[in-house]
N, C-alpha and C. Protein backbone atom coordinates (compact mmCIF):
# COMPACT_ATOMS: atom_id res chain seq x y z
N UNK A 1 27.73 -10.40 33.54
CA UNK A 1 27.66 -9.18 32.76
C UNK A 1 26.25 -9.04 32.20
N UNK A 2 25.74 -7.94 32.03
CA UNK A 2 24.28 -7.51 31.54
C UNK A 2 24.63 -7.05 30.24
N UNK A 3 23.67 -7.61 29.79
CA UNK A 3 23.46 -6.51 28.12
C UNK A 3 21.99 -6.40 28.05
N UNK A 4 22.14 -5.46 27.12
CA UNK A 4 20.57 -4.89 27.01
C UNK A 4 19.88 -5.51 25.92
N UNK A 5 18.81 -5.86 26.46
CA UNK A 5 18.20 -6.85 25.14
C UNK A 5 16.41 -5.78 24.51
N UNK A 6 16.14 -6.02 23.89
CA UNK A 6 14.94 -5.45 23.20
C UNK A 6 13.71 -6.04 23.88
N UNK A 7 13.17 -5.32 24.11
CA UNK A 7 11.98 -6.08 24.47
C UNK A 7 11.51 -7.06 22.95
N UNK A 8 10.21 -8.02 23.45
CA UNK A 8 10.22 -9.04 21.74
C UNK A 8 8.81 -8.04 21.48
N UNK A 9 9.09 -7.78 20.27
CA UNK A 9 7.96 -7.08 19.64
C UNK A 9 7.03 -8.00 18.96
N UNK A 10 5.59 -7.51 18.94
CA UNK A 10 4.41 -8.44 18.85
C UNK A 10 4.60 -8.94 17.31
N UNK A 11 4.02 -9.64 16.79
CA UNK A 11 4.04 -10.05 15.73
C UNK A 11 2.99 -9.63 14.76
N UNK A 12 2.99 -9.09 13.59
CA UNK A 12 1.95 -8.65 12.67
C UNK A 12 1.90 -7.63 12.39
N UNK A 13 1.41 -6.63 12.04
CA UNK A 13 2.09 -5.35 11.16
C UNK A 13 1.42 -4.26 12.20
N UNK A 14 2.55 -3.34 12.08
CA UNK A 14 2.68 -2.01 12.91
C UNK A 14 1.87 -0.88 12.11
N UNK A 15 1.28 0.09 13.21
CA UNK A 15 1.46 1.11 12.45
C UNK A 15 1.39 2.51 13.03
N UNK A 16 2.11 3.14 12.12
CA UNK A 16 3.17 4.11 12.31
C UNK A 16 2.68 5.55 11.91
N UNK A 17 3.10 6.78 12.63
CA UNK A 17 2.83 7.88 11.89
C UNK A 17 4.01 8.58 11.55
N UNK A 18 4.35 8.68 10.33
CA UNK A 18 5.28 9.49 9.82
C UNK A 18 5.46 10.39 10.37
N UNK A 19 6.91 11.04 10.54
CA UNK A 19 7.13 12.43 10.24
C UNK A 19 8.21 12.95 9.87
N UNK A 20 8.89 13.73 9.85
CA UNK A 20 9.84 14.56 8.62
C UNK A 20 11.58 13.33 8.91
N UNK A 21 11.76 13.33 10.27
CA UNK A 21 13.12 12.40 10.25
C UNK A 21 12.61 11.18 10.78
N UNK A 22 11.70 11.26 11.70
CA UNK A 22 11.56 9.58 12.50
C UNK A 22 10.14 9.38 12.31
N UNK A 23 9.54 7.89 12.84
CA UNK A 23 8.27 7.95 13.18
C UNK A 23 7.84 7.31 14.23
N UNK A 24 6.53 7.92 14.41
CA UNK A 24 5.95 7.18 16.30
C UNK A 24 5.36 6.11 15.82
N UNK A 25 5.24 5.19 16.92
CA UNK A 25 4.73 3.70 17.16
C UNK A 25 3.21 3.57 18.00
N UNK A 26 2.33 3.87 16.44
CA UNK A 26 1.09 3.98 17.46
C UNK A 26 0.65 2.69 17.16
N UNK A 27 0.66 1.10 16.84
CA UNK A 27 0.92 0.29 17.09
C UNK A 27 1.81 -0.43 16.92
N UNK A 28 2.17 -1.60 18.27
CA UNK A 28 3.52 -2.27 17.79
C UNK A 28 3.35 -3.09 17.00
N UNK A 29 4.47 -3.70 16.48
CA UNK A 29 4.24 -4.95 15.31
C UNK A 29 5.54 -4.97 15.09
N UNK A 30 5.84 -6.18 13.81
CA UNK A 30 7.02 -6.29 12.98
C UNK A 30 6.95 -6.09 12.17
N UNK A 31 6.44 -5.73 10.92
CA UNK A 31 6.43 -5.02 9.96
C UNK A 31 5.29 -3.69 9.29
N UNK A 32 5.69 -3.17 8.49
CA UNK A 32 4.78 -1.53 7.81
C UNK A 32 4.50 -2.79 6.23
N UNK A 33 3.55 -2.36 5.61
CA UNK A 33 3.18 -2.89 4.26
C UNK A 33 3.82 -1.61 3.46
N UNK A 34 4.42 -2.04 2.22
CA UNK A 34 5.21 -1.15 0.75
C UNK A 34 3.29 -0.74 0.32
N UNK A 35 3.08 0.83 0.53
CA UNK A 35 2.03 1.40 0.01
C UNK A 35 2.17 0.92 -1.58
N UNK A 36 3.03 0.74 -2.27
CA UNK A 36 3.28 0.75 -3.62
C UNK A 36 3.17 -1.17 -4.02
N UNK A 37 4.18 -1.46 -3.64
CA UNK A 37 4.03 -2.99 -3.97
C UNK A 37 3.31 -4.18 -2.55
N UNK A 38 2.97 -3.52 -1.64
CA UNK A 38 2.47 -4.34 -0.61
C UNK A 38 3.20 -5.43 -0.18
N UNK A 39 4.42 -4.90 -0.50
CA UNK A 39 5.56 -5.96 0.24
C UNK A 39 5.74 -5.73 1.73
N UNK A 40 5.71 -6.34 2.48
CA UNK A 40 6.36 -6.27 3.93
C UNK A 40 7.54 -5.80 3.98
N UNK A 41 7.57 -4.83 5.10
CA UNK A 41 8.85 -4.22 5.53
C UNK A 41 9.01 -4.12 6.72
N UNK A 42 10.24 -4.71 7.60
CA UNK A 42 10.44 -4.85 8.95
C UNK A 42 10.69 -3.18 9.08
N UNK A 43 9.98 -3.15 10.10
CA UNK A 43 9.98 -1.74 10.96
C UNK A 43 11.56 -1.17 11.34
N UNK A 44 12.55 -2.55 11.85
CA UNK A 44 13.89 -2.16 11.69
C UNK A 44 14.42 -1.53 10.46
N UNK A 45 14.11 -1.60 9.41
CA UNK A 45 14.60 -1.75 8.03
C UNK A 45 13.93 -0.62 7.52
N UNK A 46 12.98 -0.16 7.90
CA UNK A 46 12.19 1.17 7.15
C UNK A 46 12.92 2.35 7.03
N UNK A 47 13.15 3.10 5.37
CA UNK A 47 13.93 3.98 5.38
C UNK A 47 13.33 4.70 4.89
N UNK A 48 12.31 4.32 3.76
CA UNK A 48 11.66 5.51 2.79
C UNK A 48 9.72 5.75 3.73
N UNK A 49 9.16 6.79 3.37
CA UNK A 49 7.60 6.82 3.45
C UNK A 49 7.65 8.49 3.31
N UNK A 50 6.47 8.46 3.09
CA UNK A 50 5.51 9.56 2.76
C UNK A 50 4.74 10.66 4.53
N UNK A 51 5.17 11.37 4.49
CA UNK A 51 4.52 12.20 5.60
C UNK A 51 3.44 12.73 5.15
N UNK A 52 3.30 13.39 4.30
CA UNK A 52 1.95 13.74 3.20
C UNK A 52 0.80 12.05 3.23
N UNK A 53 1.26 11.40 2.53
CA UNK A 53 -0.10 10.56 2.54
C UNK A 53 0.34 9.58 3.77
N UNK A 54 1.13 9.80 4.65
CA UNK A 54 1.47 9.05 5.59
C UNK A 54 1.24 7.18 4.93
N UNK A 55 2.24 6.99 4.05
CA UNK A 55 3.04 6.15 3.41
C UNK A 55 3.96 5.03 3.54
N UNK A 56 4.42 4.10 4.05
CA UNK A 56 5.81 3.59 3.84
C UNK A 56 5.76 2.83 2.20
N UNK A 57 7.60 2.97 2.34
CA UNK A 57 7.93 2.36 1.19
C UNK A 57 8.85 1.80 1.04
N UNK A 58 9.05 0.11 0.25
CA UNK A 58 9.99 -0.69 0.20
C UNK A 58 11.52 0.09 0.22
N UNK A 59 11.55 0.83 -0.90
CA UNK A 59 12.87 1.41 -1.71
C UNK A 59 12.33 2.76 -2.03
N UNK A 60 13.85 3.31 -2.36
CA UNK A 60 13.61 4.40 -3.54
C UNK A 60 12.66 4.78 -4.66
N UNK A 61 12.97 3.49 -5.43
CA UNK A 61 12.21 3.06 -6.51
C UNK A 61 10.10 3.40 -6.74
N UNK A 62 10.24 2.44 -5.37
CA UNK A 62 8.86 2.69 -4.89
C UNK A 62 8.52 3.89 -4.32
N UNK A 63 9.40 4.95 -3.51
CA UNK A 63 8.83 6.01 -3.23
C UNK A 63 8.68 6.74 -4.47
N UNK A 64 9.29 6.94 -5.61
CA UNK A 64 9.62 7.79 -6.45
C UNK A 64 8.31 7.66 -7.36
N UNK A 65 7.65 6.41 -7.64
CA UNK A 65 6.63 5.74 -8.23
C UNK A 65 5.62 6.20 -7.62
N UNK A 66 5.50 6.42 -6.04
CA UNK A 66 4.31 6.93 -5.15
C UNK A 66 3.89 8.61 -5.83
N UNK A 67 5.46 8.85 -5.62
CA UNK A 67 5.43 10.47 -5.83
C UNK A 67 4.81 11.20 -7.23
N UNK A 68 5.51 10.69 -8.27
CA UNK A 68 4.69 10.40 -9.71
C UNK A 68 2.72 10.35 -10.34
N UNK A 69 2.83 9.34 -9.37
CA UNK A 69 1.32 9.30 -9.35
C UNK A 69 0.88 10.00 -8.61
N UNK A 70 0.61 10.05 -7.35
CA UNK A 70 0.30 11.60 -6.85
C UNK A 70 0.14 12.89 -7.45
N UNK A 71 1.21 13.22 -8.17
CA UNK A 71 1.65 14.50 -8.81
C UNK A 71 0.37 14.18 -10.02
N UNK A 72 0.65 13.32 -10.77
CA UNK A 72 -0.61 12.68 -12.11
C UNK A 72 -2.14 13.03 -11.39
N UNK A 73 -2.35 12.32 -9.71
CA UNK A 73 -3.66 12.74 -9.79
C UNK A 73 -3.97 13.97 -9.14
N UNK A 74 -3.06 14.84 -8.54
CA UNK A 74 -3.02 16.19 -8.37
C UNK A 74 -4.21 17.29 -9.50
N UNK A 75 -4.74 17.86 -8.88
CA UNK A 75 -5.81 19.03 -9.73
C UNK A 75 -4.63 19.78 -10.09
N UNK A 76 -5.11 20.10 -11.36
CA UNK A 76 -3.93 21.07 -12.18
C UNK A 76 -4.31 22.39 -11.82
């Protein structure tokens, strides 16, 4: 019996261009860095980022924190 296996993805951090539902793989890797806390995040696991500052982000938490400051250094 066959099953489909993944190819093995390279090791060391990816990177990615956002966009509104998914994002492209303009390099491979295993993980995106948290723009906010610079935590590693497996590329499987990525749920939050920024299309505007083309972003990833750990959590909620951290996107919401991205968004905040932004808005703060925004020209009034």
């Amino acid at each position: 019996m066959n099953r489909y296996e993944r190819p093995q993805t390279p090791p060391g951090e990816a990177l990615l261009r956002y966009g509104d539902a998914d994002y492209q793989v303009l390099r491979p890797g295993a993980f995106v860095r948290c723009a906010v806390t610079g935590k590693a995040i497996p590329v499987d696991d990525l749920l939050y980022w920024s299309v505007k500052r083309q972003e990833a982000y750990v959590d909620a938490a951290a996107s919401l924190q991205a968004e905040l400051a932004a808005k703060a250094r925004a020209p009034t």
